[in-house]
Protein backbone atom coordinates (compact mmCIF):
# COMPACT_ATOMS: atom_id res chain seq x y z
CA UNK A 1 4.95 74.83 -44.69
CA UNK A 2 6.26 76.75 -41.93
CA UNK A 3 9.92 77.41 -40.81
CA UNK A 4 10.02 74.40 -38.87
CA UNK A 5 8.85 71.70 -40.89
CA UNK A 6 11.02 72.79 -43.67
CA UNK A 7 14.22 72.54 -41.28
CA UNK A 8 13.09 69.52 -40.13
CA UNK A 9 12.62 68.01 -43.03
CA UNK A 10 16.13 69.94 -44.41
CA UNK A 11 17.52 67.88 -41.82
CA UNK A 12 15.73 64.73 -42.63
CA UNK A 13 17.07 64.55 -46.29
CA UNK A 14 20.53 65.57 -45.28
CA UNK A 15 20.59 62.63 -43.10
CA UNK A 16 19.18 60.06 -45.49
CA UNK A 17 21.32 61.50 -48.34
CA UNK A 18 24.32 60.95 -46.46
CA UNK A 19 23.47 57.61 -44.96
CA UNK A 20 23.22 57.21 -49.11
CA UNK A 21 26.11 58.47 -50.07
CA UNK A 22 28.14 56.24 -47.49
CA UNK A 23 26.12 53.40 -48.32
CA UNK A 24 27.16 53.97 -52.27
CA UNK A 25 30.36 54.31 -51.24
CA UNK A 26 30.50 51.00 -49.31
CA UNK A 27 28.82 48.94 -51.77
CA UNK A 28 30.93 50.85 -55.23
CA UNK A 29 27.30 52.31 -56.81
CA UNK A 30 27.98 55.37 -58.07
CA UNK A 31 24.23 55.67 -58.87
CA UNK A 32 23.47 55.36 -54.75
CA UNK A 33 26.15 57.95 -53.70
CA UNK A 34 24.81 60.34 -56.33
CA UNK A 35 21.17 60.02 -55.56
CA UNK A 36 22.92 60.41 -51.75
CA UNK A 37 24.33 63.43 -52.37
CA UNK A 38 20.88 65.17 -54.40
CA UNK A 39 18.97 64.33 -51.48
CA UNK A 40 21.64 65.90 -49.04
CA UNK A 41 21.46 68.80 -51.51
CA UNK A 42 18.04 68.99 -51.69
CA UNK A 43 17.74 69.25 -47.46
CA UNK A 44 20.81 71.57 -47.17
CA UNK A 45 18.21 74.04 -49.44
CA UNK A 46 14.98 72.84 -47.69
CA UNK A 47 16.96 74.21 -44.22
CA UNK A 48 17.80 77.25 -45.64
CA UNK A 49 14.06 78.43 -46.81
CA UNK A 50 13.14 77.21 -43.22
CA UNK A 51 15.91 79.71 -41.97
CA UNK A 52 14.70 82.33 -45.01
CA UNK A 53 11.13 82.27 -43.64
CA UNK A 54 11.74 81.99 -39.67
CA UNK A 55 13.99 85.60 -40.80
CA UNK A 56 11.40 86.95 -42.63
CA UNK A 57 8.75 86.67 -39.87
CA UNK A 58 10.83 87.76 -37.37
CA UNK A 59 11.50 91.17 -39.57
CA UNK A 60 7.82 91.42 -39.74
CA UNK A 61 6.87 90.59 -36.61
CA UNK A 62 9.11 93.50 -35.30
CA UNK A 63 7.79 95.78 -37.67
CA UNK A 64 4.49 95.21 -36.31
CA UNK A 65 5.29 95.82 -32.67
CA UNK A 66 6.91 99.07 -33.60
CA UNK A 67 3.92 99.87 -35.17
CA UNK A 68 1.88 98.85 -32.62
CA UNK A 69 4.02 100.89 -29.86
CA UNK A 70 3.52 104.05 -31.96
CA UNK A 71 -0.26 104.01 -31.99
């Protein structure tokens, strides 16, 4: 996956998880607001290797230019 599709996905599960969690909430299932708040979890770290990755490529990608201007 690249550092797109996992932010957009990140942002995906933090949406459902929350719609979750306010759903639990509203209806008194503790089970729903937990699964909720997993998924929310689970996005809020699927964001972050999409941020992790877009960083890394940009390091590398300006490595390679210096490189490139030196030659």
């Amino acid at each position: 996956m690249g550092s797109m599709t996992d932010k957009a996905k990140g942002l995906a599960n933090e949406a459902v998880g929350n719609a979750k969690q306010g759903l639990g909430k509203a209806v008194g299932s503790d089970k729903l607001e937990a699964e909720g708040l997993a998924q929310e979890a689970k996005g809020a770290a699927q964001k972050a290797t999409g941020d992790a990755r877009a960083a890394v490529k940009d390091g590398a990608d300006k490595v390679a230019g210096a490189i490139k201007k030196n030659l």
